[in-house]
C-alpha atoms as a PDB file:
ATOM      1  CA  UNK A   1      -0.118 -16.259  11.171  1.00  0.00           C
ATOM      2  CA  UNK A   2      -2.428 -14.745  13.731  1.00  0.00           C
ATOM      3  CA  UNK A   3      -5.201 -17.063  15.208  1.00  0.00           C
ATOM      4  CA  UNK A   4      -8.758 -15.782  15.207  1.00  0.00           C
ATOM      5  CA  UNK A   5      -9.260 -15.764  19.123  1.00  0.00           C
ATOM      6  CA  UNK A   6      -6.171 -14.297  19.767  1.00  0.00           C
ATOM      7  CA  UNK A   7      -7.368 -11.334  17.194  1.00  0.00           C
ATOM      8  CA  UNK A   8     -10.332 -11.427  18.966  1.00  0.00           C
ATOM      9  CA  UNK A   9      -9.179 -10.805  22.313  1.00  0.00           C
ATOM     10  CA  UNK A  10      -7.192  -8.049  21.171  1.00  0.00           C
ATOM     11  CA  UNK A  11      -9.777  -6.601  19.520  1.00  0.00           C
ATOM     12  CA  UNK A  12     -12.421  -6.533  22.267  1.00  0.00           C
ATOM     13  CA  UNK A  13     -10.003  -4.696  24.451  1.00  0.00           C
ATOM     14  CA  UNK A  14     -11.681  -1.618  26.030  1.00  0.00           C
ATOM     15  CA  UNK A  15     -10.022   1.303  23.866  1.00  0.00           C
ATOM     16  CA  UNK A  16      -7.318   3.056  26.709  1.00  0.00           C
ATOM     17  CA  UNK A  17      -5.863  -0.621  27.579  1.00  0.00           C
ATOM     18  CA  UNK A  18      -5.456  -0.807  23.501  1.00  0.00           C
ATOM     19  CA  UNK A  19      -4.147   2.552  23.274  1.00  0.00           C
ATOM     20  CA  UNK A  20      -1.805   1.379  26.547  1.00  0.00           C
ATOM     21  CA  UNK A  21      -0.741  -2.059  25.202  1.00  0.00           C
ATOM     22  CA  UNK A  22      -0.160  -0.389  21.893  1.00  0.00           C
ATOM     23  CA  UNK A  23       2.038   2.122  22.983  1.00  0.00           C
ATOM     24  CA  UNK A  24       4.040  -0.056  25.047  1.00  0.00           C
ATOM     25  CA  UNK A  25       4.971  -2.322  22.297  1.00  0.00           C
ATOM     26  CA  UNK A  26       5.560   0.665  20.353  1.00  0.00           C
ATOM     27  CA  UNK A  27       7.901   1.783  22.828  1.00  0.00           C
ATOM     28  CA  UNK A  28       9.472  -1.452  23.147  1.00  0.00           C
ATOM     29  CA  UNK A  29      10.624  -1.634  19.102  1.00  0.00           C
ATOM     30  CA  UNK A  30      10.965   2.129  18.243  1.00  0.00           C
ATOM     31  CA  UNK A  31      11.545   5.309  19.675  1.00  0.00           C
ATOM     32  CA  UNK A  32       8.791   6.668  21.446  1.00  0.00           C
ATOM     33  CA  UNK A  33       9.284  10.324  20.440  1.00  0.00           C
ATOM     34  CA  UNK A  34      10.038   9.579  17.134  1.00  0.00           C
ATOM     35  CA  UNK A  35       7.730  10.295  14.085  1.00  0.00           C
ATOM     36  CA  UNK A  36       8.721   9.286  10.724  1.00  0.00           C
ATOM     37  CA  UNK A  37       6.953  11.422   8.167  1.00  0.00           C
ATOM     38  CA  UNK A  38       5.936  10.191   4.779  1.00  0.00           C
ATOM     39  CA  UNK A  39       4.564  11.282   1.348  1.00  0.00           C
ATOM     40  CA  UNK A  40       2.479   9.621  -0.898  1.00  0.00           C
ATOM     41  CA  UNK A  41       2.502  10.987  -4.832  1.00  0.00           C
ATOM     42  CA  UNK A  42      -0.004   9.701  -7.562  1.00  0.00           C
ATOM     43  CA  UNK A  43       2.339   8.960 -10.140  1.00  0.00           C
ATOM     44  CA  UNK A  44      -0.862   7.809 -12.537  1.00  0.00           C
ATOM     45  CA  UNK A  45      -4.283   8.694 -11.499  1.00  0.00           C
ATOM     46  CA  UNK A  46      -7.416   7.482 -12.875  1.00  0.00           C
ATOM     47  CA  UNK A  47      -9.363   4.829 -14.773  1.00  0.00           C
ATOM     48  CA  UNK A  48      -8.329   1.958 -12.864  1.00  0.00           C
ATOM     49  CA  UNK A  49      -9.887  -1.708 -14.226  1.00  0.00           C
ATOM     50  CA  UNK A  50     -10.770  -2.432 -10.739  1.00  0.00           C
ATOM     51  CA  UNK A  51     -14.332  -1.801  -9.365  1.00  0.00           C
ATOM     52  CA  UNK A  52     -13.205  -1.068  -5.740  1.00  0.00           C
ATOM     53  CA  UNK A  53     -16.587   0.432  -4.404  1.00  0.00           C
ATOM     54  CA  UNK A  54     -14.578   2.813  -2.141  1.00  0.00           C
ATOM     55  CA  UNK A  55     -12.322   3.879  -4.562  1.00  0.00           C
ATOM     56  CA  UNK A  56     -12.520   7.304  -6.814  1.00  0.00           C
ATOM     57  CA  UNK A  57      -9.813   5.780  -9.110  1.00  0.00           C
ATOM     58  CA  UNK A  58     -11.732   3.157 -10.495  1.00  0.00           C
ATOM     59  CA  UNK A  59     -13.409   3.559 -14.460  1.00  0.00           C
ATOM     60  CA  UNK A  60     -16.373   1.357 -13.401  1.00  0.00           C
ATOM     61  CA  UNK A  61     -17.618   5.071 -11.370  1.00  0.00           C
ATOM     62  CA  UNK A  62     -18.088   8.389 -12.381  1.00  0.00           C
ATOM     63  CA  UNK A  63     -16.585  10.178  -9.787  1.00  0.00           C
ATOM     64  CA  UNK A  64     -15.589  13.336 -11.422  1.00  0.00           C
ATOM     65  CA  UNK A  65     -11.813  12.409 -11.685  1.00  0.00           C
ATOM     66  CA  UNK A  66      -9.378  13.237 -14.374  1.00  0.00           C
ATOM     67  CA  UNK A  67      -7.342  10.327 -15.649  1.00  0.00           C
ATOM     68  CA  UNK A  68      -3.369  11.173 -16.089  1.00  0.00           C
ATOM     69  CA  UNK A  69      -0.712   9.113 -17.598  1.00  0.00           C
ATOM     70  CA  UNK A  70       2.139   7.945 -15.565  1.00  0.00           C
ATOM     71  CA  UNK A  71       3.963  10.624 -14.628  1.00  0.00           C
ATOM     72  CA  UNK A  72       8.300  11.432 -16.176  1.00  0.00           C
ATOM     73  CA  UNK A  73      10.653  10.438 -13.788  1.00  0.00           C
ATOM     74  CA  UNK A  74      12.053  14.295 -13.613  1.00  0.00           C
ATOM     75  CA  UNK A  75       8.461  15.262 -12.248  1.00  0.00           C
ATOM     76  CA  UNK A  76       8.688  12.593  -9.880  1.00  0.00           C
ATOM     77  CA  UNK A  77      12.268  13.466  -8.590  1.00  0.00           C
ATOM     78  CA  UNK A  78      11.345  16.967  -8.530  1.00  0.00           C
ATOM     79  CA  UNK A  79       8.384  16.244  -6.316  1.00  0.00           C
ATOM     80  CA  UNK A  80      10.415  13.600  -4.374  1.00  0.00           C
ATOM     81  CA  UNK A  81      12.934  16.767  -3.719  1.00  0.00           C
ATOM     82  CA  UNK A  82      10.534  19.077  -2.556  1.00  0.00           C
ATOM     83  CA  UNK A  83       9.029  15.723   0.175  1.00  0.00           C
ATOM     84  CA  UNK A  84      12.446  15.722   1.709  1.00  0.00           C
ATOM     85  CA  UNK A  85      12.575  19.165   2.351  1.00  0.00           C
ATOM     86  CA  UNK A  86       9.547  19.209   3.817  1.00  0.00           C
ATOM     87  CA  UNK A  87      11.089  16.780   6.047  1.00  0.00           C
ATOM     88  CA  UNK A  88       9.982  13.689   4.667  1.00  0.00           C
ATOM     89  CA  UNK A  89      12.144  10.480   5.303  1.00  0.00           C
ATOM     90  CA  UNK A  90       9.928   7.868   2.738  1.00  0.00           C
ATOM     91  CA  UNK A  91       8.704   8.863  -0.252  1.00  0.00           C
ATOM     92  CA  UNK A  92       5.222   6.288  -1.661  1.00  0.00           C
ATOM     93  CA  UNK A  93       4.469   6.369  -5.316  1.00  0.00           C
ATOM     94  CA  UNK A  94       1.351   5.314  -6.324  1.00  0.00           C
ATOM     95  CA  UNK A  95      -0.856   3.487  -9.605  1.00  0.00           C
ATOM     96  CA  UNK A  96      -3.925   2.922 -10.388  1.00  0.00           C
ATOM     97  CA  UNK A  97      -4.025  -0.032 -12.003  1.00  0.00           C
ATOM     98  CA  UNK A  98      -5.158  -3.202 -11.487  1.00  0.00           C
ATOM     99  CA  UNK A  99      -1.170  -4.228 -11.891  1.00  0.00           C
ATOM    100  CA  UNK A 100       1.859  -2.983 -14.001  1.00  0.00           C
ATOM    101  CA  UNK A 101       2.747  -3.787 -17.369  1.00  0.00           C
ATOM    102  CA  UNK A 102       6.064  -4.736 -17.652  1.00  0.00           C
ATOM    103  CA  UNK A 103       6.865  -1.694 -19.821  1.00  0.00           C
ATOM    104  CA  UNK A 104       5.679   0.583 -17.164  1.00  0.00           C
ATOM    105  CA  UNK A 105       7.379  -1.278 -14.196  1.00  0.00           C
ATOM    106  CA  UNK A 106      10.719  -0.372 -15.644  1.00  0.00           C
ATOM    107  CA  UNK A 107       9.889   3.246 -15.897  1.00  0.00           C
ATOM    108  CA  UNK A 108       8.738   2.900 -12.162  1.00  0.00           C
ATOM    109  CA  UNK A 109      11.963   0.683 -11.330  1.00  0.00           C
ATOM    110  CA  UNK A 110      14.231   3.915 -12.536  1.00  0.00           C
ATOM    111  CA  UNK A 111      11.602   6.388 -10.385  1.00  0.00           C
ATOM    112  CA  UNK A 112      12.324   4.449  -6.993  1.00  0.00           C
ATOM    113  CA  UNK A 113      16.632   4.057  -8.078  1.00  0.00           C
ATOM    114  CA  UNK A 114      16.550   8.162  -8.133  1.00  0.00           C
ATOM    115  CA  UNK A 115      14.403   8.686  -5.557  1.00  0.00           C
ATOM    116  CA  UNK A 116      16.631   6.370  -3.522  1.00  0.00           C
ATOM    117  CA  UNK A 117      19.695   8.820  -4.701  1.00  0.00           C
ATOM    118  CA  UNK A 118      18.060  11.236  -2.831  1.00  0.00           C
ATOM    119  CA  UNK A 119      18.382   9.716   0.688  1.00  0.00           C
ATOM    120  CA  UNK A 120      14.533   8.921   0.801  1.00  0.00           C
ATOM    121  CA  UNK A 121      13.076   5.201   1.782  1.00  0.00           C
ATOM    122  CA  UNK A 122      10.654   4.300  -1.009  1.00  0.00           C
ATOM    123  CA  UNK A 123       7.099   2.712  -1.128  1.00  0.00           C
ATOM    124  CA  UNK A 124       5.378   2.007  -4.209  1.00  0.00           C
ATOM    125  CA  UNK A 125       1.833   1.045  -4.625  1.00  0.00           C
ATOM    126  CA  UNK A 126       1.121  -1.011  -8.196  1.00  0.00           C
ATOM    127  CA  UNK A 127      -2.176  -3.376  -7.573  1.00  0.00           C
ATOM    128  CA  UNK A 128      -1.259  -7.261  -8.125  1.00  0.00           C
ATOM    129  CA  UNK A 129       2.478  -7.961  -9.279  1.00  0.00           C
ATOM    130  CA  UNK A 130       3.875 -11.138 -10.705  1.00  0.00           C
ATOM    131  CA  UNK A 131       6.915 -12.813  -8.598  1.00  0.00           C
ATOM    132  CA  UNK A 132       9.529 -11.403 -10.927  1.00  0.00           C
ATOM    133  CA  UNK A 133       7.869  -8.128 -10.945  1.00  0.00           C
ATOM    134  CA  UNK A 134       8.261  -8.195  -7.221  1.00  0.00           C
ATOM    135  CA  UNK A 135      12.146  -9.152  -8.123  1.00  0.00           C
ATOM    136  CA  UNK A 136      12.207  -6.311 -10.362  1.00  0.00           C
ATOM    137  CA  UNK A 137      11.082  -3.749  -7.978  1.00  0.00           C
ATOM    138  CA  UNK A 138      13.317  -5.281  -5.143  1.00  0.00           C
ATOM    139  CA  UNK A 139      16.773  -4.936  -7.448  1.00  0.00           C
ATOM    140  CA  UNK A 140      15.974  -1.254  -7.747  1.00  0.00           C
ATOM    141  CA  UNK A 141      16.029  -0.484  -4.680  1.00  0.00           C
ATOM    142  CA  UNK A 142      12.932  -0.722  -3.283  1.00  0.00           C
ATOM    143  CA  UNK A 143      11.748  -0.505   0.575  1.00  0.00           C
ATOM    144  CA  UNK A 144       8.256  -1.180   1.291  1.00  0.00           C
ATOM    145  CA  UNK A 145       5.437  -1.922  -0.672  1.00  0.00           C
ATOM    146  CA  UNK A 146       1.901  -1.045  -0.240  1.00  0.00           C
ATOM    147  CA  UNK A 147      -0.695  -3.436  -0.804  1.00  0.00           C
ATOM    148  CA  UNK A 148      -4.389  -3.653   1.384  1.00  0.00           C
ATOM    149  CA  UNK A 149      -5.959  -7.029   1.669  1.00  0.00           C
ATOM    150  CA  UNK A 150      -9.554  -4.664   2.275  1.00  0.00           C
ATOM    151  CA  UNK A 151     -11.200  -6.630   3.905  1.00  0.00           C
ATOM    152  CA  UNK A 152     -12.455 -10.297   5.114  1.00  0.00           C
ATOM    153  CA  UNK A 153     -12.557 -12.964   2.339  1.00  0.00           C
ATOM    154  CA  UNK A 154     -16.669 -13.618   3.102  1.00  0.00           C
ATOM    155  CA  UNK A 155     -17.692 -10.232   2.407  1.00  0.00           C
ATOM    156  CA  UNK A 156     -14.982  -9.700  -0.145  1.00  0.00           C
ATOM    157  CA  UNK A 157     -17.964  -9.906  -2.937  1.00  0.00           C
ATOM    158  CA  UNK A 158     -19.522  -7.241  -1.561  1.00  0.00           C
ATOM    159  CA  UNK A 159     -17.006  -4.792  -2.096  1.00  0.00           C
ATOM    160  CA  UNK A 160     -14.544  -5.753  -5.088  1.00  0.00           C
ATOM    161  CA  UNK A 161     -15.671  -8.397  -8.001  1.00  0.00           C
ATOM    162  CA  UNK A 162     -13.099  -7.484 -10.399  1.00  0.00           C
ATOM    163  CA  UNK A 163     -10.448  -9.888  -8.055  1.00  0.00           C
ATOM    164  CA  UNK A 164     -10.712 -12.228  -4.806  1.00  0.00           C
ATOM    165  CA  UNK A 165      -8.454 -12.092  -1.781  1.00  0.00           C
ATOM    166  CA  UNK A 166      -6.427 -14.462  -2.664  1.00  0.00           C
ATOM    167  CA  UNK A 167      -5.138 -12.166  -5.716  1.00  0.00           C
ATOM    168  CA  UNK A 168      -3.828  -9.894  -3.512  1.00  0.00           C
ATOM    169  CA  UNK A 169      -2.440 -12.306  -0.469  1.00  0.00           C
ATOM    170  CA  UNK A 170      -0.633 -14.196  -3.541  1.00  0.00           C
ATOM    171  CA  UNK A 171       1.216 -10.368  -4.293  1.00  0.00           C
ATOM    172  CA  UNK A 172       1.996 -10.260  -0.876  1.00  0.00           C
ATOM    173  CA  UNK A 173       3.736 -13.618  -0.956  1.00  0.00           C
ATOM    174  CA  UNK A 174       5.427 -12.432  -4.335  1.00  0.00           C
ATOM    175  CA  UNK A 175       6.841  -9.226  -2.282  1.00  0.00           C
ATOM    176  CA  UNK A 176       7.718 -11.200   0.857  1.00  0.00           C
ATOM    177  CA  UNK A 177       9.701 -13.319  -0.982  1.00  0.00           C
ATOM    178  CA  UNK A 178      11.388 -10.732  -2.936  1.00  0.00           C
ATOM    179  CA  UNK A 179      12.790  -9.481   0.240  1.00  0.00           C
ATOM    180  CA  UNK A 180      10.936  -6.059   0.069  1.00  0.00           C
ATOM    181  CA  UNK A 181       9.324  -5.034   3.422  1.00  0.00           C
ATOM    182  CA  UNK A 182       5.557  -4.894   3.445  1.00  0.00           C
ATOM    183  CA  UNK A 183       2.508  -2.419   4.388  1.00  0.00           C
ATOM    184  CA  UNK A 184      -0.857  -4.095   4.599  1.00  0.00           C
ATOM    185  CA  UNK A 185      -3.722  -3.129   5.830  1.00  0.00           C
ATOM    186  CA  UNK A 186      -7.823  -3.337   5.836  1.00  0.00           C
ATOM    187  CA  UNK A 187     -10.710  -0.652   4.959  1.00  0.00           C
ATOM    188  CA  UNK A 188     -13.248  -0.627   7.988  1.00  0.00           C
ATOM    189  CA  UNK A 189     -16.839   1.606   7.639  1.00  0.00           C
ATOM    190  CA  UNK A 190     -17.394  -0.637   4.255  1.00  0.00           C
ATOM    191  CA  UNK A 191     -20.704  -2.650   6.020  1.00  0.00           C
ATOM    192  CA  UNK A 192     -18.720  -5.198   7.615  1.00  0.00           C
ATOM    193  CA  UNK A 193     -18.828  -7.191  10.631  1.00  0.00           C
ATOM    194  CA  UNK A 194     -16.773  -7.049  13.789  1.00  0.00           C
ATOM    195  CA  UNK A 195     -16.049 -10.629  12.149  1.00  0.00           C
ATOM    196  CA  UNK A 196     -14.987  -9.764   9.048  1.00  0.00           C
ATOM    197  CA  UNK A 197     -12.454  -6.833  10.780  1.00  0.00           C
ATOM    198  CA  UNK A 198     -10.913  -9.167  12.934  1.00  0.00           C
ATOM    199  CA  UNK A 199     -10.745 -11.991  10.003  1.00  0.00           C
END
């Protein structure tokens, strides 16, 4: 749990001592030459429930893009085979949905068991997940998964209706508990305020 004025502070830091105090922490917990390459593959694209403003993905816009099915688990480990030689070390597969059906989840569960067979770390990317869901994922293997909280809870309307924050901070307790490791982040450039970045 992070305190406003402590995100604050950080945040009105003149850019170099960021980029400074960011790199020496970075330094501190990894190594400082190191890179880790990832890659991120669309396993079902398209007409997505949600009405993300920023998002191509969703139905609610007609943005021009094709909707696919969920991709078979050989294209996946093909794909998977030709990230690792490419010199990837974490392979990210990701849905759009607003969350998996529990049909589909298993299908994903065997992607991320071979893709795991191959050496790789995995991410997956689903939308909202129930706690056993989160369970499921983390018995198969799973590393990390990928989940944005957007932005601020006030000026959550004003991007998303179709859920509240608290939709997606209740996945991220699901996964946390689960044991899988977490990505998070926020969407800035959307009309918000320094207030709602730092919230």
């Amino acid at each position: 749990e992070w305190a406003f004025a402590k995100a604050e502070q950080i945040f009105n830091l003149p850019f170099p001592e960021l980029i400074y105090t960011a790199q020496a922490e970075h330094r501190k917990q990894f190594n400082p030459s190191g890179v880790q390459i990832s890659t991120l593959l669309s396993i079902k694209t398209g007409s997505c429930p949600e009405n993300c403003s920023y998002c191509p993905q969703s139905a609610h816009y007609n943005t021009g893009l094709q909707k696919e099915p969920l991709l078979e688990i050989a294209e996946v480990i093909e794909a998977a085979k030709c990230a690792k030689e490419a010199g990837s070390s974490r392979f990210c597969m990701g849905a759009a949905w607003r969350g998996p059906r529990d049909q589909d989840l298993k299908i994903v569960c065997e992607m991320v068991k071979e893709v795991k067979k191959l050496g790789l770390e995995t991410c997956v990317t689903l939308g909202l997940l129930k706690d056993y869901q989160a369970n499921m994922l983390k018995e198969a293997g799973l590393d990390f998964y990928n989940h944005n909280i957007d932005t601020s809870e006030e000026y959550y309307h004003k991007v998303i209706t179709t859920r509240i924050l608290q939709d997606r901070l209740k996945t991220l307790e699901h996964v946390r508990a689960s044991g899988i490791k977490v990505c998070c982040g926020g969407i800035l450039g959307m009309g918000e305020t320094n207030e709602d970045r730092i919230k």
